[in-house]
PDB file of N, CA and C in Angstrom:
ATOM      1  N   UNK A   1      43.051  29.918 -54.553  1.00  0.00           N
ATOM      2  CA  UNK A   1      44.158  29.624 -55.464  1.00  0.00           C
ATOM      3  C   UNK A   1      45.221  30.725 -55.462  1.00  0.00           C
ATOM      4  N   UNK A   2      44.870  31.995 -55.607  1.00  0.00           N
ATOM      5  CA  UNK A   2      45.511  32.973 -55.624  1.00  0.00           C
ATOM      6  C   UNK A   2      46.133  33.002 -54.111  1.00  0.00           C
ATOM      7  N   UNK A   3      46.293  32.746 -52.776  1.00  0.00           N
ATOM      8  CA  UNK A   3      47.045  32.487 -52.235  1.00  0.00           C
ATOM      9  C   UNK A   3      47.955  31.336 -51.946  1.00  0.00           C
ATOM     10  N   UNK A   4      47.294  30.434 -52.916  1.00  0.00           N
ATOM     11  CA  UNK A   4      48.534  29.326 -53.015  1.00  0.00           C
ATOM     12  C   UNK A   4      49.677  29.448 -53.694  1.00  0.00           C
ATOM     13  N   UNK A   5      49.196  30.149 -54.993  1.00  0.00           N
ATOM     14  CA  UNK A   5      50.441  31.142 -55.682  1.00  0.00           C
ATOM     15  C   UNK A   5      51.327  31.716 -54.879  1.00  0.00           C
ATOM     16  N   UNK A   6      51.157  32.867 -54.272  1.00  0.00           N
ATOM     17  CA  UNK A   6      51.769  33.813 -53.643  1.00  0.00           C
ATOM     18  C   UNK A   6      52.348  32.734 -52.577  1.00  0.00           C
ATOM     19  N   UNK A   7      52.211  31.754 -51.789  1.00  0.00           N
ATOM     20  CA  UNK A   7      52.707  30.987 -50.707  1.00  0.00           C
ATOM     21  C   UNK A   7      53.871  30.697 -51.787  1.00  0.00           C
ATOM     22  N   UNK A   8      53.322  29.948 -53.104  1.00  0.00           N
ATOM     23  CA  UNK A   8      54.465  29.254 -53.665  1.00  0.00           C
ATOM     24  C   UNK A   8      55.898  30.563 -53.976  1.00  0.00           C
ATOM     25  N   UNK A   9      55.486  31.500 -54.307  1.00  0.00           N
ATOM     26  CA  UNK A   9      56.199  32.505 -54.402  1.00  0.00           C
ATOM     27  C   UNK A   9      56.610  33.230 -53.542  1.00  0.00           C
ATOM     28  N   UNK A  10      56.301  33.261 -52.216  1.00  0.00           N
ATOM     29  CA  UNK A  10      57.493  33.408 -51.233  1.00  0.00           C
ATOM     30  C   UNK A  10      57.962  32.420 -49.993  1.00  0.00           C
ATOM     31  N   UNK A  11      57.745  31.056 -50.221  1.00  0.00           N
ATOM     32  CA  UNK A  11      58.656  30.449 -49.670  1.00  0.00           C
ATOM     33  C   UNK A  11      60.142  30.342 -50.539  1.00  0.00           C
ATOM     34  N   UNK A  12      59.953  30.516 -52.096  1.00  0.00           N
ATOM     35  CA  UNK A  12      61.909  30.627 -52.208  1.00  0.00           C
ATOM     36  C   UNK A  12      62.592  31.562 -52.012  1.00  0.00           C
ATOM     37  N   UNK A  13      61.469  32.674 -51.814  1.00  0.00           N
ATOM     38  CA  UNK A  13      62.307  34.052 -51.293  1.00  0.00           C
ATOM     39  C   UNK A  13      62.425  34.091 -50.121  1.00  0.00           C
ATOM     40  N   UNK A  14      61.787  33.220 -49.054  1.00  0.00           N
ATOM     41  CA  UNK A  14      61.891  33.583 -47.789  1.00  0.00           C
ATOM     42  C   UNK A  14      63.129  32.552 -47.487  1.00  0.00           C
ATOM     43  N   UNK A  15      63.011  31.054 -48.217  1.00  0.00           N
ATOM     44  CA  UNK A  15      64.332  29.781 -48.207  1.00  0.00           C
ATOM     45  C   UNK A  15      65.583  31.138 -47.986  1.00  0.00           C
ATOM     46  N   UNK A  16      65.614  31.567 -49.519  1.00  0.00           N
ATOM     47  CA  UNK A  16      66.762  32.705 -49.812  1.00  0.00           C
ATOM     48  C   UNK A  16      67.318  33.426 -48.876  1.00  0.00           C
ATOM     49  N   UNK A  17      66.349  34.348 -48.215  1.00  0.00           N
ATOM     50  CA  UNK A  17      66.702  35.536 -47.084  1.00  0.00           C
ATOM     51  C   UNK A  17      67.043  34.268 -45.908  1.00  0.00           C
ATOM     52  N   UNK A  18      66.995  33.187 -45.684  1.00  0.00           N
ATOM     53  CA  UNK A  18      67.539  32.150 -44.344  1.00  0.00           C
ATOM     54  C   UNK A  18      68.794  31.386 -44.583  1.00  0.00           C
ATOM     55  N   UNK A  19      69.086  31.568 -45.965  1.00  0.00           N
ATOM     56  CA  UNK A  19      69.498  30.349 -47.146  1.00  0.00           C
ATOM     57  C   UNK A  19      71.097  31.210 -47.009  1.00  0.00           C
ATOM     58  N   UNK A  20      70.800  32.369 -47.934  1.00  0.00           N
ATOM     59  CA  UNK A  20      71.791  33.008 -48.287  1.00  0.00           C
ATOM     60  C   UNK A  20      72.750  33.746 -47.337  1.00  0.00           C
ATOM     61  N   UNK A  21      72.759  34.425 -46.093  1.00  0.00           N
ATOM     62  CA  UNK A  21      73.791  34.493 -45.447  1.00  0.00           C
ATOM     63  C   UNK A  21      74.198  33.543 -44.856  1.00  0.00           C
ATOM     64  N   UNK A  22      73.875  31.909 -44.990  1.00  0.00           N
ATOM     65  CA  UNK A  22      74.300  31.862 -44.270  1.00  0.00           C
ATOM     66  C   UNK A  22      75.209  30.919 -45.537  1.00  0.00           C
ATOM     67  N   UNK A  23      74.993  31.115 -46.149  1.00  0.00           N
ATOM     68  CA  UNK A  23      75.943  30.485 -47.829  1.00  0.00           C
ATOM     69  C   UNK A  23      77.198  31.485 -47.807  1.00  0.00           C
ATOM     70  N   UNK A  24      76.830  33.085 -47.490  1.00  0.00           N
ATOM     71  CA  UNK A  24      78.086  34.038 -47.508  1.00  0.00           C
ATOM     72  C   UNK A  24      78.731  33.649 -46.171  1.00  0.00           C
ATOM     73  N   UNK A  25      78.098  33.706 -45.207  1.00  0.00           N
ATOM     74  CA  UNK A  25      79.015  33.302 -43.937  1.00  0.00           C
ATOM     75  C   UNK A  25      80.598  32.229 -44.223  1.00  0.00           C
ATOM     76  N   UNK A  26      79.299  30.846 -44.929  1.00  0.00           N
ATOM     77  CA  UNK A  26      80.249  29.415 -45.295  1.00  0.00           C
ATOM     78  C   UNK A  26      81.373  30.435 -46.730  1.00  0.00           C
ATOM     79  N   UNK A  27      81.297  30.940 -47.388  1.00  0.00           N
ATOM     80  CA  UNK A  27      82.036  31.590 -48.569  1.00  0.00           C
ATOM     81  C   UNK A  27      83.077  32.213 -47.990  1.00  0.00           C
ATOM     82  N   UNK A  28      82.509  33.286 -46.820  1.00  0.00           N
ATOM     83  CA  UNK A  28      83.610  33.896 -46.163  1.00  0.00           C
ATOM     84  C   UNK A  28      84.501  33.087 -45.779  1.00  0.00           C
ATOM     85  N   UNK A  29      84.078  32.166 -44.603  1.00  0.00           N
ATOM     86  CA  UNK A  29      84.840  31.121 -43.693  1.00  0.00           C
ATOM     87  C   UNK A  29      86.076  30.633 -44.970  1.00  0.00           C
ATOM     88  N   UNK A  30      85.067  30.690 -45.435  1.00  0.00           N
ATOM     89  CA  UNK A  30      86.517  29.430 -46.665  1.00  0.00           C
ATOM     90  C   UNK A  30      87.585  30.252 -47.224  1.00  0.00           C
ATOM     91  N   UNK A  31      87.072  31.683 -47.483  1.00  0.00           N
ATOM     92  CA  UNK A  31      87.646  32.265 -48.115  1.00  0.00           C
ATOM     93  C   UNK A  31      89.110  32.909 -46.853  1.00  0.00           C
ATOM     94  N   UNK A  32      88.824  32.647 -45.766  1.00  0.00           N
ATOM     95  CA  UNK A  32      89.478  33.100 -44.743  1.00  0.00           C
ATOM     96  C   UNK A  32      90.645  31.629 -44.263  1.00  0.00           C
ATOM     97  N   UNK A  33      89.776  30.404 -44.840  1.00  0.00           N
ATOM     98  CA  UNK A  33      90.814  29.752 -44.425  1.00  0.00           C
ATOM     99  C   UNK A  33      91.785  29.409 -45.581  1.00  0.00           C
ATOM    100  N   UNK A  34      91.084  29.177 -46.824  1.00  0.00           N
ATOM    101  CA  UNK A  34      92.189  28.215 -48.100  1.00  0.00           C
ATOM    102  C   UNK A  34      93.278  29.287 -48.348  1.00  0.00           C
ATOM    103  N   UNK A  35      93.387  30.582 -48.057  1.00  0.00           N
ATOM    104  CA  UNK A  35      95.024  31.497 -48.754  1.00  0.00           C
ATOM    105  C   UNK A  35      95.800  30.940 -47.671  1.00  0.00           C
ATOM    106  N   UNK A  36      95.605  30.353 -46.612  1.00  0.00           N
ATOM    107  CA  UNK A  36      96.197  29.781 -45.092  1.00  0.00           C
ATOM    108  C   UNK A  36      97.104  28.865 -45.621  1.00  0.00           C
ATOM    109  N   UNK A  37      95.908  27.499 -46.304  1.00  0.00           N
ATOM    110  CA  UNK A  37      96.394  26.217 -46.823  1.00  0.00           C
ATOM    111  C   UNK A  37      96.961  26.801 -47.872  1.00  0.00           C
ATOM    112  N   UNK A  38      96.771  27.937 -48.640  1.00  0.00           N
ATOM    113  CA  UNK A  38      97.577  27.951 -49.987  1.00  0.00           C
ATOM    114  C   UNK A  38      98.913  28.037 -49.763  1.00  0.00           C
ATOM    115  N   UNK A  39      99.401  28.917 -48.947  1.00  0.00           N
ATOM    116  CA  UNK A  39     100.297  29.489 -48.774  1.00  0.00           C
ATOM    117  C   UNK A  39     100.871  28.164 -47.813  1.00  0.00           C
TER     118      UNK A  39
END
Protein backbone atom coordinates (compact mmCIF):
# COMPACT_ATOMS: atom_id res chain seq x y z
CA UNK A 1 0.00 0.00 0.00
CA UNK A 2 2.60 2.29 1.03
CA UNK A 3 4.01 2.21 -2.44
CA UNK A 4 0.88 2.81 -4.07
CA UNK A 5 0.78 6.04 -2.17
CA UNK A 6 4.06 7.27 -3.07
CA UNK A 7 3.32 6.11 -7.01
CA UNK A 8 0.13 8.21 -6.49
CA UNK A 9 2.31 11.02 -5.26
CA UNK A 10 4.76 11.25 -7.81
CA UNK A 11 3.12 10.75 -10.91
CA UNK A 12 1.67 14.60 -10.53
CA UNK A 13 4.99 15.67 -9.79
CA UNK A 14 6.59 13.85 -12.40
CA UNK A 15 3.07 14.95 -15.05
CA UNK A 16 4.46 18.59 -13.67
CA UNK A 17 8.33 18.40 -14.33
CA UNK A 18 7.02 17.05 -18.35
CA UNK A 19 3.85 19.25 -18.07
CA UNK A 20 5.28 22.51 -17.09
CA UNK A 21 7.99 23.65 -19.46
CA UNK A 22 6.45 22.84 -21.81
CA UNK A 23 3.22 25.17 -20.62
CA UNK A 24 6.22 28.03 -20.23
CA UNK A 25 7.56 27.28 -23.67
CA UNK A 26 3.52 27.65 -25.08
CA UNK A 27 3.38 31.12 -22.51
CA UNK A 28 6.55 32.31 -23.97
CA UNK A 29 5.57 31.59 -27.69
CA UNK A 30 2.41 33.64 -27.09
CA UNK A 31 3.88 36.06 -25.24
CA UNK A 32 6.36 36.66 -28.23
CA UNK A 33 3.70 36.66 -30.68
CA UNK A 34 0.29 38.75 -29.35
CA UNK A 35 2.48 42.50 -28.70
CA UNK A 36 3.05 41.62 -32.78
CA UNK A 37 -0.88 41.32 -33.26
CA UNK A 38 -1.28 44.08 -30.68
CA UNK A 39 0.52 46.48 -32.18
Amino acid sequence: MPCVLMFSIAEPTLLLIVVEPSLLYVTYDGAEIVPVVGS
